[in-house]
PDB file of N, CA and C in Angstrom:
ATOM      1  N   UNK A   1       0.818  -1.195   0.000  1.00  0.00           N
ATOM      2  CA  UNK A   1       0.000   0.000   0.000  1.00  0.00           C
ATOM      3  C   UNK A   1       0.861   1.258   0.000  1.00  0.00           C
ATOM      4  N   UNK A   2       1.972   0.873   0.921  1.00  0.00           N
ATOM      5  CA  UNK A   2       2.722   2.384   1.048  1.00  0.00           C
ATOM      6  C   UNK A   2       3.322   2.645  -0.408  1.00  0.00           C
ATOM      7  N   UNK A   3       3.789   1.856  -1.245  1.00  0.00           N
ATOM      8  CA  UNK A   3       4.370   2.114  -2.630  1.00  0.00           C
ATOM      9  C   UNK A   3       2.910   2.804  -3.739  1.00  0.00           C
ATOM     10  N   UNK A   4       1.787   2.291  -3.514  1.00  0.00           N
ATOM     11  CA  UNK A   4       0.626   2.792  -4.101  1.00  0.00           C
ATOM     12  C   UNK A   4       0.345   4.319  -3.482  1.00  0.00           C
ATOM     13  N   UNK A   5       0.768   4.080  -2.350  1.00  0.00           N
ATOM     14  CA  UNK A   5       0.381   6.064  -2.128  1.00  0.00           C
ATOM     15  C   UNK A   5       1.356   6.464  -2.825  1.00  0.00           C
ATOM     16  N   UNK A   6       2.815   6.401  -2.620  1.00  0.00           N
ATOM     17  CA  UNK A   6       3.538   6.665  -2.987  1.00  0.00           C
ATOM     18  C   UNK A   6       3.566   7.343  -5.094  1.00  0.00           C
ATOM     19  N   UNK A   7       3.178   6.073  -5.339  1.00  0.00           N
ATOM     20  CA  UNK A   7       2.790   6.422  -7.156  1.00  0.00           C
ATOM     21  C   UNK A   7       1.972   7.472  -7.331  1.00  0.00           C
ATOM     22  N   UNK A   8       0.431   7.543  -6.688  1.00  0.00           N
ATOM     23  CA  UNK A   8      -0.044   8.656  -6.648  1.00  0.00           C
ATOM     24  C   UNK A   8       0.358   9.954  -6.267  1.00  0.00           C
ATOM     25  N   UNK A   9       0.984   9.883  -5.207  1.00  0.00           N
ATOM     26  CA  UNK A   9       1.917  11.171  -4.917  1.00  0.00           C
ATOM     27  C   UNK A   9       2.657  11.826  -6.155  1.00  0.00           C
ATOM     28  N   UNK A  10       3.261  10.731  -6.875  1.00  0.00           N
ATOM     29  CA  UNK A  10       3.606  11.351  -8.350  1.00  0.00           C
ATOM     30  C   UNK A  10       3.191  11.343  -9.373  1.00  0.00           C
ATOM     31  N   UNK A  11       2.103  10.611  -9.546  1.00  0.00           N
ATOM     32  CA  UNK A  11       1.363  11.669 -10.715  1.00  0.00           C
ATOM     33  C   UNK A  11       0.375  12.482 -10.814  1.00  0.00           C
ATOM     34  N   UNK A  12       0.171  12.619  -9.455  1.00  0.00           N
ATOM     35  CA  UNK A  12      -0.673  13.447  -8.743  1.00  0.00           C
ATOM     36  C   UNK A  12       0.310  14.999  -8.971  1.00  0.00           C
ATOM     37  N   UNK A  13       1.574  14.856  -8.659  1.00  0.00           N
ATOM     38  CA  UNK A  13       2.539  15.654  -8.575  1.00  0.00           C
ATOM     39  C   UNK A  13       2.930  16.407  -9.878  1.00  0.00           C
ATOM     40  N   UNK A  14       2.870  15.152 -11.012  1.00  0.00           N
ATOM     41  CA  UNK A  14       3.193  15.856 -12.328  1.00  0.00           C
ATOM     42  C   UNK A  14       1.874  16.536 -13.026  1.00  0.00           C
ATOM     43  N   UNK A  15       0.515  16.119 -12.626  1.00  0.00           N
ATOM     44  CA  UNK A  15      -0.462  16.574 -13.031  1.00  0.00           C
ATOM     45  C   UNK A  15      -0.810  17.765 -12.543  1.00  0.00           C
ATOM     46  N   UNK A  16      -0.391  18.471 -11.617  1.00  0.00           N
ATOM     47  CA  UNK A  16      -0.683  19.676 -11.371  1.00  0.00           C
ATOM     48  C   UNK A  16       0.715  20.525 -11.756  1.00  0.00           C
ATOM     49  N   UNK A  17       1.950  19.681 -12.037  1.00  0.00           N
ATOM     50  CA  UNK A  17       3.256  20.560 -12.523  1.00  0.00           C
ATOM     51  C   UNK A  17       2.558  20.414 -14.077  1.00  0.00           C
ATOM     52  N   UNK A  18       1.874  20.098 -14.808  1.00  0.00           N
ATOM     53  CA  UNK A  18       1.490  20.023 -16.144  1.00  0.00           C
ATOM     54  C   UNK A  18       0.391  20.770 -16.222  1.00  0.00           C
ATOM     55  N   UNK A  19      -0.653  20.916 -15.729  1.00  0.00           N
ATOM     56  CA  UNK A  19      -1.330  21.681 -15.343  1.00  0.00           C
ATOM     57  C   UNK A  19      -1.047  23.591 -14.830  1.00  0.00           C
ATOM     58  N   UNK A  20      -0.299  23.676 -13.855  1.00  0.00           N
ATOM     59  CA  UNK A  20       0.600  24.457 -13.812  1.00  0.00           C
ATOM     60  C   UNK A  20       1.265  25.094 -15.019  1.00  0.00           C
ATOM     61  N   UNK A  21       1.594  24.580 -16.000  1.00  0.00           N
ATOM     62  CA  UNK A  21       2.202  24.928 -17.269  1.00  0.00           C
ATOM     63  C   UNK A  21       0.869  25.826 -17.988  1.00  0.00           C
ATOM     64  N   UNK A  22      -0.236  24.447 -18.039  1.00  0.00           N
ATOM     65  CA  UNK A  22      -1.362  24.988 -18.554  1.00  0.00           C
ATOM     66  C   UNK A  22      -2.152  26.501 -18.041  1.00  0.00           C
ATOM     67  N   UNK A  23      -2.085  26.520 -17.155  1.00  0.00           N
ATOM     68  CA  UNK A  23      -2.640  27.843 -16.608  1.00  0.00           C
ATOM     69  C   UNK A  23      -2.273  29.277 -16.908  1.00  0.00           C
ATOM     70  N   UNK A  24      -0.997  28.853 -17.398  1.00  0.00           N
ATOM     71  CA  UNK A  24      -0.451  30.442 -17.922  1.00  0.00           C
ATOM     72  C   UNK A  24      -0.173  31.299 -16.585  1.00  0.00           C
ATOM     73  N   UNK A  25       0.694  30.444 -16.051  1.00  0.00           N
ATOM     74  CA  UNK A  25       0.644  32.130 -15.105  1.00  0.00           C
ATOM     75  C   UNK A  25      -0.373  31.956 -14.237  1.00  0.00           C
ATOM     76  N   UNK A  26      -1.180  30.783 -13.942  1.00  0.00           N
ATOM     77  CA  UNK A  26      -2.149  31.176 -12.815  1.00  0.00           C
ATOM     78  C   UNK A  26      -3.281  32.247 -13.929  1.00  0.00           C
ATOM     79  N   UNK A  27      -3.765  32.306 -14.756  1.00  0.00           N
ATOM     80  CA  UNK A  27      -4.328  33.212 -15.546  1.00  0.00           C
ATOM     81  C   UNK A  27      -5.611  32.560 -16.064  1.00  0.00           C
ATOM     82  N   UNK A  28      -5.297  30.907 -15.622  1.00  0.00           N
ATOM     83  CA  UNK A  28      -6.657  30.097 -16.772  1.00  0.00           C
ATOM     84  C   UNK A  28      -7.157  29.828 -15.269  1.00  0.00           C
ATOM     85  N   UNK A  29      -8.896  29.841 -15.345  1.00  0.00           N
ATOM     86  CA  UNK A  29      -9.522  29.628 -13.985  1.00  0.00           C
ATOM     87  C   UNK A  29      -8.908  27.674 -13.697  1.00  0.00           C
ATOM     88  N   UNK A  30      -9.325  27.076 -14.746  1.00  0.00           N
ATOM     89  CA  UNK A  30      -9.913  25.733 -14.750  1.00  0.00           C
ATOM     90  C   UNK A  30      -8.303  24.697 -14.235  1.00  0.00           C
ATOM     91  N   UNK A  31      -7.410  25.436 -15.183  1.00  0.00           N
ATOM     92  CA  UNK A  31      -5.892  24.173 -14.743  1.00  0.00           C
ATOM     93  C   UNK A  31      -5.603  25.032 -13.760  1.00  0.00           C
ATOM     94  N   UNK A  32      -5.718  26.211 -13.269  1.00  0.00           N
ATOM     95  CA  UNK A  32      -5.392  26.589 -11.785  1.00  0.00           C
ATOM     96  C   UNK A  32      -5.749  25.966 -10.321  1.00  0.00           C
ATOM     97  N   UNK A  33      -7.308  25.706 -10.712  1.00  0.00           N
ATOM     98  CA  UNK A  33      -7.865  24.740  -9.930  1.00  0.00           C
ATOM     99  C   UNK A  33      -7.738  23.529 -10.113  1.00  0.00           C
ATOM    100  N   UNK A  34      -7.478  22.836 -11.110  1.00  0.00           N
ATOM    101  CA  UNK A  34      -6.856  21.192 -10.791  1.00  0.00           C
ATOM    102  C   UNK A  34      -5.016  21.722 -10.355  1.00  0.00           C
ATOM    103  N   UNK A  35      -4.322  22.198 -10.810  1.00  0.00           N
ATOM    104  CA  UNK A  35      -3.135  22.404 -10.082  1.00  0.00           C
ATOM    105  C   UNK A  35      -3.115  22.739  -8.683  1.00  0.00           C
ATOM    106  N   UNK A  36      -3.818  23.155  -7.934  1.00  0.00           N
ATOM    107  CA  UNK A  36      -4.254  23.498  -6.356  1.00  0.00           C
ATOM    108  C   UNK A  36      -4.827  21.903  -5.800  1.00  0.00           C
ATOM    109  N   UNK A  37      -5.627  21.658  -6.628  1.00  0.00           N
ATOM    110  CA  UNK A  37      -6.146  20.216  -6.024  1.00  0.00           C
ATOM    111  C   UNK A  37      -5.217  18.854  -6.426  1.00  0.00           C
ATOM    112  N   UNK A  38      -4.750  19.341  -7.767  1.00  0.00           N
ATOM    113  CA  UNK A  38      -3.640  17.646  -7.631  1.00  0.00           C
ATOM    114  C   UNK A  38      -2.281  17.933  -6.628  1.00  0.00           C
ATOM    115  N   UNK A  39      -1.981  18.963  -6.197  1.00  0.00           N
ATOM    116  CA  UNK A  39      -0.916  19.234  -5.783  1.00  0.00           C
ATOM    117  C   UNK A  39      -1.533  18.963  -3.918  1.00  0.00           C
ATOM    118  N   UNK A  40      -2.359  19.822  -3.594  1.00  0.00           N
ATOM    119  CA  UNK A  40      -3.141  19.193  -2.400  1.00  0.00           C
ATOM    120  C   UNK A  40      -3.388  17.305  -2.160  1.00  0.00           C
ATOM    121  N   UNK A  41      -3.611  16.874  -3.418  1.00  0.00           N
ATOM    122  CA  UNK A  41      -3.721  15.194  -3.012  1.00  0.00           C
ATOM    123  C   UNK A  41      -2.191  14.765  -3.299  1.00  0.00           C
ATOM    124  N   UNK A  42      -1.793  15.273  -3.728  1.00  0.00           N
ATOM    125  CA  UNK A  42       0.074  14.483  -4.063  1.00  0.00           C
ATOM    126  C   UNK A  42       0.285  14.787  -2.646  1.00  0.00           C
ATOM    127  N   UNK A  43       0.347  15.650  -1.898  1.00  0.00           N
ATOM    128  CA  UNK A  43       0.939  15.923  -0.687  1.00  0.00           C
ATOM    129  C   UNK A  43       0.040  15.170   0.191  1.00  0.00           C
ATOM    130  N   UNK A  44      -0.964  14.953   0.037  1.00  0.00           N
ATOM    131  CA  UNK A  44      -1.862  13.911   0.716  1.00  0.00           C
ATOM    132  C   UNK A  44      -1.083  12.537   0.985  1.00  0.00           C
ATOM    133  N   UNK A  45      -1.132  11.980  -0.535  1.00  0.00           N
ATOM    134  CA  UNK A  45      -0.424  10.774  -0.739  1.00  0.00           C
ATOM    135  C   UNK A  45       0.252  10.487  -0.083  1.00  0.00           C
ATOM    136  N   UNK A  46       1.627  11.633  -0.322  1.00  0.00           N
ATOM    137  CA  UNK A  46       3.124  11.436   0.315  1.00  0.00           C
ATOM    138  C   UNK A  46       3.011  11.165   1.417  1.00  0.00           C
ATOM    139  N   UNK A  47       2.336  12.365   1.816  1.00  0.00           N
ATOM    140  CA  UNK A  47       1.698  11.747   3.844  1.00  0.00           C
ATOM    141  C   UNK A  47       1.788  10.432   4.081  1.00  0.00           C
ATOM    142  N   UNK A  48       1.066  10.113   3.458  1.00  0.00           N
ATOM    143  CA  UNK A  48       0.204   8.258   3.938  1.00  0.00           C
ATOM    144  C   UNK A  48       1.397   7.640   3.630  1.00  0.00           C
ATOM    145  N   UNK A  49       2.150   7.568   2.691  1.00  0.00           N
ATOM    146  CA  UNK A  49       3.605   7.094   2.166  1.00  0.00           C
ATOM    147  C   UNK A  49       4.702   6.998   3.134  1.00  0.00           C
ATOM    148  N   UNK A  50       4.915   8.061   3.685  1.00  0.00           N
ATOM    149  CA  UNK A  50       5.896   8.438   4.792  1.00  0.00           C
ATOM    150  C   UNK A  50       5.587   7.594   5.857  1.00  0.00           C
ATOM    151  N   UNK A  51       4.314   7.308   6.261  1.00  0.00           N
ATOM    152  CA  UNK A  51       3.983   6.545   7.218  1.00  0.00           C
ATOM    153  C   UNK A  51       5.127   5.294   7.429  1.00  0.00           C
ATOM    154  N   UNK A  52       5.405   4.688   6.387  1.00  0.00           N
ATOM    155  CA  UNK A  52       6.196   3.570   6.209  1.00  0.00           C
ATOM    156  C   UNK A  52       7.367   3.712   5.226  1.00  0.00           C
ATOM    157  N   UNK A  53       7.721   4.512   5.075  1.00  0.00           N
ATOM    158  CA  UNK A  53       8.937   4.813   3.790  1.00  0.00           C
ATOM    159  C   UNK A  53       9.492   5.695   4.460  1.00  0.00           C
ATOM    160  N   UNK A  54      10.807   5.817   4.590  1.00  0.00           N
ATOM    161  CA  UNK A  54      11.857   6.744   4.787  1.00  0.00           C
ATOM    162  C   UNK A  54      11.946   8.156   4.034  1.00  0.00           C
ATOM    163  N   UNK A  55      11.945   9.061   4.745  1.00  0.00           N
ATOM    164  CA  UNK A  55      11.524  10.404   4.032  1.00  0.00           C
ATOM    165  C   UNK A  55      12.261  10.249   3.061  1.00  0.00           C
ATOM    166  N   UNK A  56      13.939  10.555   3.503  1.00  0.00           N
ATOM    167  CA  UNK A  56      15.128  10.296   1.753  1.00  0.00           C
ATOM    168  C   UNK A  56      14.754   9.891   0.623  1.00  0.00           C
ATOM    169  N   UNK A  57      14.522   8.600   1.016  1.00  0.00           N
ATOM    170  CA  UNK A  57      13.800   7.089   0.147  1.00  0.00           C
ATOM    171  C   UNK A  57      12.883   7.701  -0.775  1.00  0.00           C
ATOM    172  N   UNK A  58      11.467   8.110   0.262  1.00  0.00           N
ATOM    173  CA  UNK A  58      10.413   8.665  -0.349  1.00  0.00           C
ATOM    174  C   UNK A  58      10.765   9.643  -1.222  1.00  0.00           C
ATOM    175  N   UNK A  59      10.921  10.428  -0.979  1.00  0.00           N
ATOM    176  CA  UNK A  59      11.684  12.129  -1.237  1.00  0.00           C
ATOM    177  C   UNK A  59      12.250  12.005  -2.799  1.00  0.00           C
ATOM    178  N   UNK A  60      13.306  10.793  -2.698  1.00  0.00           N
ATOM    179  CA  UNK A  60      14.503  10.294  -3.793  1.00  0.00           C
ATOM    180  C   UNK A  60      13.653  10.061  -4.926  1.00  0.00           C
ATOM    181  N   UNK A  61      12.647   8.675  -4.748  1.00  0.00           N
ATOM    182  CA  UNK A  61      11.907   8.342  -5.543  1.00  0.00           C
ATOM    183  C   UNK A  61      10.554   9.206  -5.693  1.00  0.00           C
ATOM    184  N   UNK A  62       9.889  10.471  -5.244  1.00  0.00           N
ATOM    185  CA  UNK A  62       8.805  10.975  -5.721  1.00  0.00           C
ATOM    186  C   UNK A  62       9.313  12.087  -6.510  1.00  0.00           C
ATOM    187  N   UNK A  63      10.760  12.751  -5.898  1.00  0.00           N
ATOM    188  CA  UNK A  63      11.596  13.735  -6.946  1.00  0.00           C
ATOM    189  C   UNK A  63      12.370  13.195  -8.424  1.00  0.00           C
ATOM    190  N   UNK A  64      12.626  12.047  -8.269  1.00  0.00           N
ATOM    191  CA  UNK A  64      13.103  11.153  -9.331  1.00  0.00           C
ATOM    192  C   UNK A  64      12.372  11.368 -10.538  1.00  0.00           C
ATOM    193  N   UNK A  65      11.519  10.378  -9.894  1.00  0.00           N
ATOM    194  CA  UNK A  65      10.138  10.077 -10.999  1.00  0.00           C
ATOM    195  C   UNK A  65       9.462  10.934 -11.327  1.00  0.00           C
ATOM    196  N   UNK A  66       9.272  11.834 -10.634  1.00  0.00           N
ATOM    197  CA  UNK A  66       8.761  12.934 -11.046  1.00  0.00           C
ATOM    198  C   UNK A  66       9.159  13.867 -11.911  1.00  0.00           C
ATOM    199  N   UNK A  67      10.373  14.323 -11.932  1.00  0.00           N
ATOM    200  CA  UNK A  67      11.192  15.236 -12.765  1.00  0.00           C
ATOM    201  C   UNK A  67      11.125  14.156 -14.378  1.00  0.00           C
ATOM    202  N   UNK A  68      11.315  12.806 -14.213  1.00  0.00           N
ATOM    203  CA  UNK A  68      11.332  12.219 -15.462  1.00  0.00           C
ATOM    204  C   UNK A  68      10.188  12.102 -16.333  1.00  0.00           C
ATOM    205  N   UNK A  69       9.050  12.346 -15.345  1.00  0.00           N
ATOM    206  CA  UNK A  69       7.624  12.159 -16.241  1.00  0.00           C
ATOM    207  C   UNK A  69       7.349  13.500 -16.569  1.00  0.00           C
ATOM    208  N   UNK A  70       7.653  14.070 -16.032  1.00  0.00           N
ATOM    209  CA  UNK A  70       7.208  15.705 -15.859  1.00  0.00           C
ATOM    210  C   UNK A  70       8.049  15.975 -17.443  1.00  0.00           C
ATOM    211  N   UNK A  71       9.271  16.134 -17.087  1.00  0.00           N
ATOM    212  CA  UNK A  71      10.130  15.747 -18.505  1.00  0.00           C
ATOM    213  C   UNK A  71       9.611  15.408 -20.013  1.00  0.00           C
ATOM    214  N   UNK A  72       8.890  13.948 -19.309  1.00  0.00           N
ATOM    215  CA  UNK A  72       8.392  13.154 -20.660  1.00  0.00           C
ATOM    216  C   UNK A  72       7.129  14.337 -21.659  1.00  0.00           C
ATOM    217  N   UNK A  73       6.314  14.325 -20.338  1.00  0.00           N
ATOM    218  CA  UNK A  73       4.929  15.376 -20.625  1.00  0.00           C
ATOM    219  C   UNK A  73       5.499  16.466 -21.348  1.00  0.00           C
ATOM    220  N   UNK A  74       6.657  17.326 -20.733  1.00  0.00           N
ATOM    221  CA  UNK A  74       7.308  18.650 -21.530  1.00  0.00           C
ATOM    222  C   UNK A  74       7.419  17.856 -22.757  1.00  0.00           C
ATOM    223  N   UNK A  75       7.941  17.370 -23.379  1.00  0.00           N
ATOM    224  CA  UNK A  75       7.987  17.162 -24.793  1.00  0.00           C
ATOM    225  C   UNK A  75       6.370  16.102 -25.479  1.00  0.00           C
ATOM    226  N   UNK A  76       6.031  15.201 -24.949  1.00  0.00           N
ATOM    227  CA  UNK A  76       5.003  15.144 -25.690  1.00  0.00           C
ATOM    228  C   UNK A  76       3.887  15.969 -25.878  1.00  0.00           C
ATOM    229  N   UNK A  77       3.627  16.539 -25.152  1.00  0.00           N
ATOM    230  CA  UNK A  77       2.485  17.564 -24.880  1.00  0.00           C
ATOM    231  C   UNK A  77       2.455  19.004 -25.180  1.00  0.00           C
ATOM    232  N   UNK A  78       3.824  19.461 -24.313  1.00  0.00           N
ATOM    233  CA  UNK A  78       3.852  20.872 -24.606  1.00  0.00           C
ATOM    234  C   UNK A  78       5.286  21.101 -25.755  1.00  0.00           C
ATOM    235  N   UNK A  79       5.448  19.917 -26.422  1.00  0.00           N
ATOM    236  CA  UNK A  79       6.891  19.952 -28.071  1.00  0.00           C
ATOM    237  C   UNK A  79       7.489  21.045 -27.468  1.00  0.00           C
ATOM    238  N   UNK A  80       8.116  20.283 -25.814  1.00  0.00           N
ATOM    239  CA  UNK A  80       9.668  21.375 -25.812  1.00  0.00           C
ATOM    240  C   UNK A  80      10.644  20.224 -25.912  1.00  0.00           C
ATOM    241  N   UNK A  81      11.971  20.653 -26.594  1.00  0.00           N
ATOM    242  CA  UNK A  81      12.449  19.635 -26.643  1.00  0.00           C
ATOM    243  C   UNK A  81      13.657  19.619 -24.825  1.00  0.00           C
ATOM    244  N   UNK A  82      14.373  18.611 -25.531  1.00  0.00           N
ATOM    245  CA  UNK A  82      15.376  17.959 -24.475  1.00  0.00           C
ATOM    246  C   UNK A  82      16.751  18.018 -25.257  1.00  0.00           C
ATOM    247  N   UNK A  83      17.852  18.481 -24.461  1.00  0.00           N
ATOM    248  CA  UNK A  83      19.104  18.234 -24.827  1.00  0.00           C
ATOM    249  C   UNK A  83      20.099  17.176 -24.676  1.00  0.00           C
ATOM    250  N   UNK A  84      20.940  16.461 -24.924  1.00  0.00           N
ATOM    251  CA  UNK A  84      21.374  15.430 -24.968  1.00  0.00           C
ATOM    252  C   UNK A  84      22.310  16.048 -23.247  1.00  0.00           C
ATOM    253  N   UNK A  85      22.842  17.166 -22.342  1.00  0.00           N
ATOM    254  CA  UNK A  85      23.271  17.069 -20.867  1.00  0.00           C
ATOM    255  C   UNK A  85      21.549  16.954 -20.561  1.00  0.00           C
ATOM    256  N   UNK A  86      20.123  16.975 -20.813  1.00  0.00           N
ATOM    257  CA  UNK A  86      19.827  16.808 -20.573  1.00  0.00           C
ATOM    258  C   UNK A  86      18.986  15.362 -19.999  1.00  0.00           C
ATOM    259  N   UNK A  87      19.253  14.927 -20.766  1.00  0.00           N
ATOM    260  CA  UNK A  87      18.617  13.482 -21.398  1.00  0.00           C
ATOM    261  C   UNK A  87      19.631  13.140 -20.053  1.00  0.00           C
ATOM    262  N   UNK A  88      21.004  13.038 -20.418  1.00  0.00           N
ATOM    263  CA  UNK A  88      22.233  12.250 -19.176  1.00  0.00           C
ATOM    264  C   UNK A  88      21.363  12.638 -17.864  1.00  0.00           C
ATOM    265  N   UNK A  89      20.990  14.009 -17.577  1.00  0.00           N
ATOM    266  CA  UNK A  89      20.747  13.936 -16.342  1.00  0.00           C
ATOM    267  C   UNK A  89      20.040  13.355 -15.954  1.00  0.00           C
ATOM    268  N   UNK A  90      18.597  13.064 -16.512  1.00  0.00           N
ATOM    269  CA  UNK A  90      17.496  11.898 -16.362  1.00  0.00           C
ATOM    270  C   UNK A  90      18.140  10.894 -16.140  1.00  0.00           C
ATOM    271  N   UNK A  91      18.731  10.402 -17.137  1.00  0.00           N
ATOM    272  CA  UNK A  91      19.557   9.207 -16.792  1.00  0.00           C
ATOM    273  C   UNK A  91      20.139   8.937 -15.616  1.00  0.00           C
ATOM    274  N   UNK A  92      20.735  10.232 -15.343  1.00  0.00           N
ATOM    275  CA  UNK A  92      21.870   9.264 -13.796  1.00  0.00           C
ATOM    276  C   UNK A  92      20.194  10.018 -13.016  1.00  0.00           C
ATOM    277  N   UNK A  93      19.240  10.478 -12.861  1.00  0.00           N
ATOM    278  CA  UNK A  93      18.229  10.557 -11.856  1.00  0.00           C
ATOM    279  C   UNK A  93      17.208   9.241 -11.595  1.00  0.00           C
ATOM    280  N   UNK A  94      17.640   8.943 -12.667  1.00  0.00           N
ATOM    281  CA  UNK A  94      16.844   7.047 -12.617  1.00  0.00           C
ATOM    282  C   UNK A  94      17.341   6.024 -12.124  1.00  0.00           C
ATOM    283  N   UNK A  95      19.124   5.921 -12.695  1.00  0.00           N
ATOM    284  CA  UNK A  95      19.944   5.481 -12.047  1.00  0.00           C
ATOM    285  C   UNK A  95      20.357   5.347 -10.196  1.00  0.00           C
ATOM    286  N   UNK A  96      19.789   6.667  -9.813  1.00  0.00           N
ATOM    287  CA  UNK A  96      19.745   6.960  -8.228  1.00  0.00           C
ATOM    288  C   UNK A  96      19.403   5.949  -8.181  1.00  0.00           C
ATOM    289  N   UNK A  97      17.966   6.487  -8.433  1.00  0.00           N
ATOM    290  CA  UNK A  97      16.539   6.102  -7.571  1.00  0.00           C
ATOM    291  C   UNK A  97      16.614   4.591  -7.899  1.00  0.00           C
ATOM    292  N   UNK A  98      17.220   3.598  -8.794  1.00  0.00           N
ATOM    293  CA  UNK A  98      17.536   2.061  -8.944  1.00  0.00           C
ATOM    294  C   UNK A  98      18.099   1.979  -8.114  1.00  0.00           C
ATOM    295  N   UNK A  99      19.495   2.772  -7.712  1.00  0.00           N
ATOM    296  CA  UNK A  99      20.299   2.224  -6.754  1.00  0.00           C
ATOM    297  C   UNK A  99      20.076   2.345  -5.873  1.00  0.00           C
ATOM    298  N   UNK A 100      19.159   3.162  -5.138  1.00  0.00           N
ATOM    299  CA  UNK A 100      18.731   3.095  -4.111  1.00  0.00           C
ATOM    300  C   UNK A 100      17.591   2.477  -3.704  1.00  0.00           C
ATOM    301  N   UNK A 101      17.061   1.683  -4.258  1.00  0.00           N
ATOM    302  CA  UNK A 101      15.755   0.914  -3.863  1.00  0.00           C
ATOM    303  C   UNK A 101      16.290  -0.797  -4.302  1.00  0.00           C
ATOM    304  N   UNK A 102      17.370  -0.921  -5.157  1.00  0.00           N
ATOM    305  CA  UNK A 102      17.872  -2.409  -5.143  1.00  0.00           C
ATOM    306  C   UNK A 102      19.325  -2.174  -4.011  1.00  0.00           C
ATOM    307  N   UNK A 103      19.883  -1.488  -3.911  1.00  0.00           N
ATOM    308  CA  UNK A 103      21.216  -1.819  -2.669  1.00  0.00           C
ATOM    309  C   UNK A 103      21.035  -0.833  -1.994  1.00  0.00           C
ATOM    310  N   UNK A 104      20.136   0.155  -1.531  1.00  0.00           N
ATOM    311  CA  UNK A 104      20.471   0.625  -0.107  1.00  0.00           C
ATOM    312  C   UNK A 104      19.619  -0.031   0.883  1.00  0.00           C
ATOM    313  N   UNK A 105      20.452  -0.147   2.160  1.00  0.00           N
ATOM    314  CA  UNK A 105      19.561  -0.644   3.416  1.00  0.00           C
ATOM    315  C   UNK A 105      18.867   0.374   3.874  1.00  0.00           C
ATOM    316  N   UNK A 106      19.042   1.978   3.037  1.00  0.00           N
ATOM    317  CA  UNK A 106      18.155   2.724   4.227  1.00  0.00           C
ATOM    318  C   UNK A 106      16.792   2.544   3.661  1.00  0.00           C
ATOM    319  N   UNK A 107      16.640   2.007   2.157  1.00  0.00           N
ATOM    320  CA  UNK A 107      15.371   1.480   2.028  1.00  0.00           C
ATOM    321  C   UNK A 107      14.096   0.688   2.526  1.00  0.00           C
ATOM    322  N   UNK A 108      13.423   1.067   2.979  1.00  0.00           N
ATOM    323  CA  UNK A 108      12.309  -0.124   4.008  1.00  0.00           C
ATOM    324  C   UNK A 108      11.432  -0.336   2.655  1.00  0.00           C
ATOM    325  N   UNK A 109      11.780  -1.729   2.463  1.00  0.00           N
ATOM    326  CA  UNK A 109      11.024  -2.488   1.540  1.00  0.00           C
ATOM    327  C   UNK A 109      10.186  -3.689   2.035  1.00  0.00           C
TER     328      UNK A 109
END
């Protein structure tokens, strides 16, 4: 369960950072208000998450994943592109978050 809050926490997270985009500035009524409310339940999530996950841990993997989907969305959605130091950085940000959920002990799995 704690890994299922956890998921929601992030795309709960990227849907109001995508949303957020959409609003212009806080300027559009409608993605202002889902960006206030997905960002209110991502932090919900995380809550319930933390319960049993190590903040770091948590933290590692909801900033991880998040920056990479968030990422993905910037180019399918809003055609910005990505640079190849960019692309690497995703890369070693995925790379963490592997290494830290297959060999660290501060992981509670």
């Amino acid at each position: 369960m704690k890994y299922l809050f956890l998921s929601l926490a992030i795309v709960l997270e990227v849907v109001g950072s995508s949303f957020m985009k959409a609003s212009d500035g806080f300027s559009k009524l409608l993605p202002t208000a889902i960006t206030i409310v997905a960002y209110i339940a991502s932090f919900f999530f995380l809550s319930q998450a933390l319960k049993s996950i190590p903040l770091g841990i948590a933290y590692a993997i909801w900033g991880g994943l998040g920056i990479v989907l968030t990422a993905i969305i910037s180019v399918v959605v809003f055609k910005q592109s990505l640079d190849i130091p960019a692309i690497i950085g995703i890369i070693l940000i995925v790379t963490g978050v592997i290494v830290i959920n297959f060999f660290s002990k501060s992981a509670a799995h």
